[in-house]
C-alpha atoms as a PDB file:
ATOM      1  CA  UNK A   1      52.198 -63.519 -30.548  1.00  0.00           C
ATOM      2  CA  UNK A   2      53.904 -62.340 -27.138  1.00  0.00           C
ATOM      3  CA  UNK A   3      52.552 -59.131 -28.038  1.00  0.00           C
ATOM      4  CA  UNK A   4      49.089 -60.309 -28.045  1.00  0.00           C
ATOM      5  CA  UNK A   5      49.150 -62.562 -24.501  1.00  0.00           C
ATOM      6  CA  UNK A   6      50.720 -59.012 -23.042  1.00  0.00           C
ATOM      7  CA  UNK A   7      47.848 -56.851 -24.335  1.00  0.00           C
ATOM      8  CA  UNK A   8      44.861 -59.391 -23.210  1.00  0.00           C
ATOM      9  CA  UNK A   9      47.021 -60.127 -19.568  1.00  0.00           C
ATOM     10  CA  UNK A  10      46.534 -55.779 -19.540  1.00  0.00           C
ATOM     11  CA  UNK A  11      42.906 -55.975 -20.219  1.00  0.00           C
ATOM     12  CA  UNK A  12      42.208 -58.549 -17.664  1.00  0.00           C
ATOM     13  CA  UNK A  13      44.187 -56.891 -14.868  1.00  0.00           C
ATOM     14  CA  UNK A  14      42.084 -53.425 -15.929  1.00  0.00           C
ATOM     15  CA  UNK A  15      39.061 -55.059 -15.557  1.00  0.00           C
ATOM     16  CA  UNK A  16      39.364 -56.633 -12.630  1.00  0.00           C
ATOM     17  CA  UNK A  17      40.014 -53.699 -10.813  1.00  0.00           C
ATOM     18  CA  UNK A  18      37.690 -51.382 -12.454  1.00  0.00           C
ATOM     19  CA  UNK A  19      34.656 -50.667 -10.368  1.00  0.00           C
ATOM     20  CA  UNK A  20      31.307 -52.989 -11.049  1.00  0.00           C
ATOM     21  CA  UNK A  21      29.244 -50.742 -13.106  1.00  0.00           C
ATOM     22  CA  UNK A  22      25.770 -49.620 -11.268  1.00  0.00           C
ATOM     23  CA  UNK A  23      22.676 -50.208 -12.448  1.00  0.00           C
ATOM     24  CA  UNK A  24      21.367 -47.551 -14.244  1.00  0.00           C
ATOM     25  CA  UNK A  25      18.588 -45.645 -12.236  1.00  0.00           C
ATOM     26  CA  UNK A  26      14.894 -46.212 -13.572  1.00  0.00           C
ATOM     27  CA  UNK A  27      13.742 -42.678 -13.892  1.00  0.00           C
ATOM     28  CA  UNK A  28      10.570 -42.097 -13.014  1.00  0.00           C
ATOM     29  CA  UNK A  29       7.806 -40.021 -14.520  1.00  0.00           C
ATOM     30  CA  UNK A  30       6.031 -37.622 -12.164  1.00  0.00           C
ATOM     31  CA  UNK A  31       3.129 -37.689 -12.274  1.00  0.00           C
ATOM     32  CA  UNK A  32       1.233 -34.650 -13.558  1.00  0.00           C
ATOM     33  CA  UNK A  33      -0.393 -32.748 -10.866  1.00  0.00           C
ATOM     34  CA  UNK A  34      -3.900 -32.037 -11.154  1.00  0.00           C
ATOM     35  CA  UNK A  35      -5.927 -28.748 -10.300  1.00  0.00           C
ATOM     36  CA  UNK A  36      -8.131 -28.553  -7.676  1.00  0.00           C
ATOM     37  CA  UNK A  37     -11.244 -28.882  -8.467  1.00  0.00           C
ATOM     38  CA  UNK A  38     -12.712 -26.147  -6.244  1.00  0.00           C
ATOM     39  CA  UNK A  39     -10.381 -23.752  -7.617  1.00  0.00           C
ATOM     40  CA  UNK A  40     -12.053 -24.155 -11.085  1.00  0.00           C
ATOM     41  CA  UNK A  41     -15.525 -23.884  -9.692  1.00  0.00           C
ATOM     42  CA  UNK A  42     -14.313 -20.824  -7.869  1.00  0.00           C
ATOM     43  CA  UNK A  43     -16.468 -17.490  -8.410  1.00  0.00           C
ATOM     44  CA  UNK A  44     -14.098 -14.462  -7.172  1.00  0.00           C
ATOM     45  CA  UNK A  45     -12.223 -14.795  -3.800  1.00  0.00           C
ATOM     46  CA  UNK A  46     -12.028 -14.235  -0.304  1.00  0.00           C
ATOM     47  CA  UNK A  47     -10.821 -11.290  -0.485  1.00  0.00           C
ATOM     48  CA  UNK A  48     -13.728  -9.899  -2.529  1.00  0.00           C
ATOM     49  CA  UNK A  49     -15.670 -11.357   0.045  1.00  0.00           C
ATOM     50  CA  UNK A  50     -14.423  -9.256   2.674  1.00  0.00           C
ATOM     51  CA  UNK A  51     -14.673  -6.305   0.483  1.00  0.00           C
ATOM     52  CA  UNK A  52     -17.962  -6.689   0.121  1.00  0.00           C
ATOM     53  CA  UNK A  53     -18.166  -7.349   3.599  1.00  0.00           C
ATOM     54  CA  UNK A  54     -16.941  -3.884   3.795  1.00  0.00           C
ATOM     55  CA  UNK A  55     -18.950  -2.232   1.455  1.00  0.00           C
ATOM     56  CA  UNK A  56     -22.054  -3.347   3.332  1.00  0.00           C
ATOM     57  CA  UNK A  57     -20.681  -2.668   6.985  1.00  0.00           C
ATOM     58  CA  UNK A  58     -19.862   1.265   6.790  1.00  0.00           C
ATOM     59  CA  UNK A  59     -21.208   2.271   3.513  1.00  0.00           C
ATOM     60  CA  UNK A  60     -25.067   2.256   4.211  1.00  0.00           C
ATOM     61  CA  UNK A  61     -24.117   4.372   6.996  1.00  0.00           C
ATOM     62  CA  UNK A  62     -23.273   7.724   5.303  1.00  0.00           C
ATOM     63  CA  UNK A  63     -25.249   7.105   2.300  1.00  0.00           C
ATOM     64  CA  UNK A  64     -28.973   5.755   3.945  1.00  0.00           C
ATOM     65  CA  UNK A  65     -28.590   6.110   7.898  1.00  0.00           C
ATOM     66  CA  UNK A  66     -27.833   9.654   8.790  1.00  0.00           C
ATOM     67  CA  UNK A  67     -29.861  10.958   5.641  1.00  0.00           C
ATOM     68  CA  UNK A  68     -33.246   9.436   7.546  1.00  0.00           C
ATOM     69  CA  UNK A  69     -31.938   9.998  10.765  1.00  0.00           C
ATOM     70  CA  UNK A  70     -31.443  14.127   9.490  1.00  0.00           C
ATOM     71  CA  UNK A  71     -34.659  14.086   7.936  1.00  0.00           C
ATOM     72  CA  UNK A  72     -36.834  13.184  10.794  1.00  0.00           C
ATOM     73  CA  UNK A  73     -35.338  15.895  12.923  1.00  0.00           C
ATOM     74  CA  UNK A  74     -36.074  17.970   9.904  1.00  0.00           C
ATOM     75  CA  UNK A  75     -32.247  18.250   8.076  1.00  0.00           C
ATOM     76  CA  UNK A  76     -31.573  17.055   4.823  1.00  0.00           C
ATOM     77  CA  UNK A  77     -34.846  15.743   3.774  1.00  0.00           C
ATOM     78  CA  UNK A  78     -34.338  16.478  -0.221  1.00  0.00           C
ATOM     79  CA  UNK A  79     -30.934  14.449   0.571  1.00  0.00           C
ATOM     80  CA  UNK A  80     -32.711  11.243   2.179  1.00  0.00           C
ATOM     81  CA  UNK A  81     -35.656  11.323  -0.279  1.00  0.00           C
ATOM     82  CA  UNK A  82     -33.602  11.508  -3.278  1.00  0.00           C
ATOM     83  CA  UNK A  83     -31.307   8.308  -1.895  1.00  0.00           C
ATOM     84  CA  UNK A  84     -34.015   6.426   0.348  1.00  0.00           C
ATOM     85  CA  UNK A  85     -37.116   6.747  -1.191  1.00  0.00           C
ATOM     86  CA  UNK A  86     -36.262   4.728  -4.419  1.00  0.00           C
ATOM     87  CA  UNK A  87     -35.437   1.433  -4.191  1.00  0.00           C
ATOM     88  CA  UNK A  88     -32.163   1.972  -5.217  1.00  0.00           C
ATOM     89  CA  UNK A  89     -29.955   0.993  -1.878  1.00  0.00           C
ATOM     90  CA  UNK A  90     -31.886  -1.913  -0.416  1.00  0.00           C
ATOM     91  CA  UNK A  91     -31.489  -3.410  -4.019  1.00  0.00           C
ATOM     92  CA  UNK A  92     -27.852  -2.818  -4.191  1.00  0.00           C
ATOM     93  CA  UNK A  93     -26.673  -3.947  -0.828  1.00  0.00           C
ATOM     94  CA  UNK A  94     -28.630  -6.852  -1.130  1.00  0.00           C
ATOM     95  CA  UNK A  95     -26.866  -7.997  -4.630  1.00  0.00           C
ATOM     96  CA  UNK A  96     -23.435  -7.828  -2.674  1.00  0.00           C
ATOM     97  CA  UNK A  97     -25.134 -10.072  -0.244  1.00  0.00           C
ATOM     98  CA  UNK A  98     -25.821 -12.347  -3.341  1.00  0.00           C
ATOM     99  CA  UNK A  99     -22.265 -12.041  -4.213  1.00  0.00           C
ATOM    100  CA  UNK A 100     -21.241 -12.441  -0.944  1.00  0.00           C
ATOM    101  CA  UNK A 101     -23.619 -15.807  -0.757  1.00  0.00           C
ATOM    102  CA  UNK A 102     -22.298 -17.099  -4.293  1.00  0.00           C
ATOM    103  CA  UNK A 103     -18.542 -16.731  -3.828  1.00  0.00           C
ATOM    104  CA  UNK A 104     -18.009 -17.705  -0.329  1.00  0.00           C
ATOM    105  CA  UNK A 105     -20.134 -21.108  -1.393  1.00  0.00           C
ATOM    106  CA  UNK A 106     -17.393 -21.806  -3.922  1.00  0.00           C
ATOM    107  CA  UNK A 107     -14.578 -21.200  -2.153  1.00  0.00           C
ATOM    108  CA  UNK A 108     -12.345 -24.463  -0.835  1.00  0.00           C
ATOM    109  CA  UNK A 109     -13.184 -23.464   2.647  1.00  0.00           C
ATOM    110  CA  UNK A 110     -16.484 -23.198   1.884  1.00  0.00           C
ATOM    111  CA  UNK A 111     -19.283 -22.200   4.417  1.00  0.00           C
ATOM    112  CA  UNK A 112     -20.311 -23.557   7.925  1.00  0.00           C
ATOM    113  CA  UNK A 113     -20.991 -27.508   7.799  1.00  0.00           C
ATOM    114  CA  UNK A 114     -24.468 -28.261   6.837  1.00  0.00           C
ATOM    115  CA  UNK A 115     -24.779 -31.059   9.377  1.00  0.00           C
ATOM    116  CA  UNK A 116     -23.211 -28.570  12.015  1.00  0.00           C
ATOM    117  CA  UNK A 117     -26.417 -26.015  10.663  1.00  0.00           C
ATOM    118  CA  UNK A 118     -29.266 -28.544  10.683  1.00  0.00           C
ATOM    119  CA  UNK A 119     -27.847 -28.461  14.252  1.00  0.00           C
ATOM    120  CA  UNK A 120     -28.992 -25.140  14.995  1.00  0.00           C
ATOM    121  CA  UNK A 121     -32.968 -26.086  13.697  1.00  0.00           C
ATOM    122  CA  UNK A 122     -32.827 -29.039  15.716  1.00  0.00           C
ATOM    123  CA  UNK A 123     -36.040 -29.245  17.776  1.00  0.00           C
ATOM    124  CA  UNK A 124     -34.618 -31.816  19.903  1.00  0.00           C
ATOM    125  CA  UNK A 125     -35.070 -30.419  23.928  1.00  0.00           C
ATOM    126  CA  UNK A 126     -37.006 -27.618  22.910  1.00  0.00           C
ATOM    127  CA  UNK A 127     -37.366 -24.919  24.421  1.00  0.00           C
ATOM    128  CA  UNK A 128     -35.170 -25.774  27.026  1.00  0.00           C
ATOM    129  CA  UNK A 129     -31.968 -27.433  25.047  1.00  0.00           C
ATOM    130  CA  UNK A 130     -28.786 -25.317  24.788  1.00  0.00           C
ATOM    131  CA  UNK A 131     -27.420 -27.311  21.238  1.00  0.00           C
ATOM    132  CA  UNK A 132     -28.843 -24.790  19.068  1.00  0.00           C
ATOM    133  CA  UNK A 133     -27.339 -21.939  20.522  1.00  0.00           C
ATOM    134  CA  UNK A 134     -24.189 -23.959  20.863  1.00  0.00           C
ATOM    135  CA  UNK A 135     -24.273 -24.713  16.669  1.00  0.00           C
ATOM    136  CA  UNK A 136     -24.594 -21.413  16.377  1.00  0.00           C
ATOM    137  CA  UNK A 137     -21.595 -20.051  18.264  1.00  0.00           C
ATOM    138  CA  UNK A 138     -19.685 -23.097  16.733  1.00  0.00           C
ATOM    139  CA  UNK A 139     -20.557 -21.586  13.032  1.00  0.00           C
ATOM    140  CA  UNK A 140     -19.132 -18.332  14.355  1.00  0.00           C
ATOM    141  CA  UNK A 141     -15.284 -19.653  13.815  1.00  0.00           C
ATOM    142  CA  UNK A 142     -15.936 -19.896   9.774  1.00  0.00           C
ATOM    143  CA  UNK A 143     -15.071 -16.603   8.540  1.00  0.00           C
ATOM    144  CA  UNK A 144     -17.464 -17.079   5.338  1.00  0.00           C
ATOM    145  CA  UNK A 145     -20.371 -17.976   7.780  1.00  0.00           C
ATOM    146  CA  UNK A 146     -19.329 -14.901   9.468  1.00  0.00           C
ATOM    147  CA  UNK A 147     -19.234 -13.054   5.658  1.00  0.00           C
ATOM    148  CA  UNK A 148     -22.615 -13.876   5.039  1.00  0.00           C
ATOM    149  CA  UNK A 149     -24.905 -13.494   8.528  1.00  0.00           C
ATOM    150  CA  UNK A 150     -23.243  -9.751   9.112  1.00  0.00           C
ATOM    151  CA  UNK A 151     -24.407  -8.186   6.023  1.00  0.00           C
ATOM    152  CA  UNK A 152     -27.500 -10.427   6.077  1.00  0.00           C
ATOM    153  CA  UNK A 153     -28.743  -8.480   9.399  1.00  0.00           C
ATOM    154  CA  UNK A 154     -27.317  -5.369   8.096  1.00  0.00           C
ATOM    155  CA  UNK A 155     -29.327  -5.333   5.115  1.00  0.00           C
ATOM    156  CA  UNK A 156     -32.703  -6.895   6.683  1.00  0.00           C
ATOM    157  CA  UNK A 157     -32.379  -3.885   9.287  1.00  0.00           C
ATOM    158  CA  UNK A 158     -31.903  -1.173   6.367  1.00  0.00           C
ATOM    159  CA  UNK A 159     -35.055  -2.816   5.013  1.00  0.00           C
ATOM    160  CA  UNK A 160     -37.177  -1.807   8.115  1.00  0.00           C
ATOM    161  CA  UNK A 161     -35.149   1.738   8.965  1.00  0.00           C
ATOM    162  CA  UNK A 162     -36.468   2.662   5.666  1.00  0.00           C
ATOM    163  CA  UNK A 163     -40.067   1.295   5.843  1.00  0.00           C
ATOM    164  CA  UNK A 164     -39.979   3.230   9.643  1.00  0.00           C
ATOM    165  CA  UNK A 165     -38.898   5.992   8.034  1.00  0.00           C
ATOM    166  CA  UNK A 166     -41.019   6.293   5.288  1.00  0.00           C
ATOM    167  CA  UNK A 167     -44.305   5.750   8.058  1.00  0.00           C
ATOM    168  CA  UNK A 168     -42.994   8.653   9.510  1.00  0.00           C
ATOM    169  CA  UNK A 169     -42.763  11.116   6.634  1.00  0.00           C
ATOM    170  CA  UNK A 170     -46.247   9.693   5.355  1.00  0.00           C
ATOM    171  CA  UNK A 171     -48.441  10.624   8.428  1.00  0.00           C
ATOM    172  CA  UNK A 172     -45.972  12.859  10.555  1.00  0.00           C
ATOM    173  CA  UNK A 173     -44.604  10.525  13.390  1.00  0.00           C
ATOM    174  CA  UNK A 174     -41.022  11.107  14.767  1.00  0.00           C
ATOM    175  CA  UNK A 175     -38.939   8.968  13.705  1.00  0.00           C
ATOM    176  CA  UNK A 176     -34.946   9.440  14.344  1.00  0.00           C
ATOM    177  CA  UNK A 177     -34.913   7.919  17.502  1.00  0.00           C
ATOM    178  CA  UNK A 178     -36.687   4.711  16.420  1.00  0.00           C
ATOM    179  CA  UNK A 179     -34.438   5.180  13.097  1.00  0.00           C
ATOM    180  CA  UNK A 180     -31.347   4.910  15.501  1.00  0.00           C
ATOM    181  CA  UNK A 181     -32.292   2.188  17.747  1.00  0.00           C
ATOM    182  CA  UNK A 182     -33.474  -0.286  14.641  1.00  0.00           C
ATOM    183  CA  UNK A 183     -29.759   0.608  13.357  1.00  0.00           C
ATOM    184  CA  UNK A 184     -28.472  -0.781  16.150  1.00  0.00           C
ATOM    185  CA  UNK A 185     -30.146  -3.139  17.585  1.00  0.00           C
ATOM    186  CA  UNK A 186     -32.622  -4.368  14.926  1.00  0.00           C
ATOM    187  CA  UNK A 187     -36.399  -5.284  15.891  1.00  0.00           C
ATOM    188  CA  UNK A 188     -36.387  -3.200  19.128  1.00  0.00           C
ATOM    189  CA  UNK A 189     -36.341  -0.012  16.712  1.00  0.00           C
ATOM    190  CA  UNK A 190     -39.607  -1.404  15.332  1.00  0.00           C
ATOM    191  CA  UNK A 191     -41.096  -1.369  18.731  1.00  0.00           C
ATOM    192  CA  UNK A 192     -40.371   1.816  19.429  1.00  0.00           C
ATOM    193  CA  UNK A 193     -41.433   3.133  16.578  1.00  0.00           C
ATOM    194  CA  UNK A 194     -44.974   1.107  16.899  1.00  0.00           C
ATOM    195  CA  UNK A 195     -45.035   2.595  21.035  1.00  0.00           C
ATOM    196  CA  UNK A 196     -44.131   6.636  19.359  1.00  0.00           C
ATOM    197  CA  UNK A 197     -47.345   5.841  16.836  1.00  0.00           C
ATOM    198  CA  UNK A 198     -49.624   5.087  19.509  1.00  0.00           C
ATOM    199  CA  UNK A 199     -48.749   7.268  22.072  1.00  0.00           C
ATOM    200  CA  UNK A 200     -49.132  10.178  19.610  1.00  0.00           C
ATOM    201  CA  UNK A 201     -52.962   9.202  18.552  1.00  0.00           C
ATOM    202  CA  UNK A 202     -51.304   8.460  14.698  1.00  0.00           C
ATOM    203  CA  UNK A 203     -52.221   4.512  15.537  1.00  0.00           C
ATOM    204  CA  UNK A 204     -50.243   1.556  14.238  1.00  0.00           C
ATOM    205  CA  UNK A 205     -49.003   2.227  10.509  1.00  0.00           C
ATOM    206  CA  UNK A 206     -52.192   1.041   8.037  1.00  0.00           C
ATOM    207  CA  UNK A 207     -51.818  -2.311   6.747  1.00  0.00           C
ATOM    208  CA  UNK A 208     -51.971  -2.777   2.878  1.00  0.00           C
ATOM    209  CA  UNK A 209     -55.806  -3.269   2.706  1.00  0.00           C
ATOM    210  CA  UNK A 210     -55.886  -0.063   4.464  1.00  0.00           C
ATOM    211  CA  UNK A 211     -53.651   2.351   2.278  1.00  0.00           C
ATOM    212  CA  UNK A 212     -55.435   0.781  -0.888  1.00  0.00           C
END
């Protein structure tokens, strides 16, 4: 019996100074994460955009440029009618425009604001209001917006080099130097080319009704 009263005194003295147990920690499910959305509606990235950026920048120079440039001044004419004539090129720099269009619209940053582009066809002040211009400039920090409006100008200024050029092989007008300005600076090379026609007695180029 003495034994017994010993054993339970033990236990009582062991429990009292054993430490109070803690509470056992809830553990706690985290929570699944989810894919972004934009990343499953995502066509290509941003670095194919830039490659295509690329593509369009320096390769129409080589392959369509200097081949009509050449071939006004009388070089390399086989060479620019076998690339330019066709319309091969324009069709093909202005798919990697598409592409350009398509995957920089699905990427998370996305393009410029629409409300910040509205902003820029806002007739509000005209002529005299500077918002438009200012829209514009803001759009300029988006490197997509960027992306897209380069080779967009690019391409739309290949478009009328070649239709210059072409004019110019069709009724014998000079045409490098208007070839070369509309390569750089767009429109004005149009102009020129219109002021060489004249001033040489070959007239503005026909119009459709005329060639038909």
């Amino acid at each position: 019996m003495l034994r017994y009263l010993v054993a339970a005194a033990l236990l009582c003295a062991c429990q009292a100074f054993a430490p109070a147990p803690t509470p056992r920690k809830r553990q706690l499910r985290k929570p699944a994460m989810l894919p972004d959305p934009t990343l499953s509606l995502a066509l290509g990235t941003d670095a194919d955009v830039a490659t295509l950026f690329n593509i369009v920048t320096f390769v129409p120079q080589a392959t369509c440029w200097i081949p009509m440039i050449l071939s006004g001044c009388g070089v390399a004419k086989p060479v620019a009618n076998a690339i330019m004539r066709p319309w091969g090129p324009t069709i093909l720099f202005s798919l990697c425009h598409v592409a350009i269009v398509v995957i920089s619209a699905t990427q998370p940053s996305g393009v410029a604001p629409i409300a910040e582009f509205n902003e820029v066809f806002n007739p509000a002040g005209f002529p005299f209001s500077t918002a438009p211009q200012a829209a514009m400039q803001g759009m300029m920090q988006y490197v997509n917006f960027v992306s897209e409006e380069w080779p967009h100008v690019l391409i739309w200024d290949l478009f009328v080099g070649r239709y210059i050029w072409l004019d110019g092989e069709r009724r014998g007008v000079f045409t490098p130097h208007s070839v070369l300005l509309t390569n750089l600076i767009g429109p004005p090379g149009l102009m020129l080319h219109f002021l060489t026609c004249v001033l040489t007695g070959k007239g503005l180029p026909p119009t459709e009704e005329e060639v038909a």
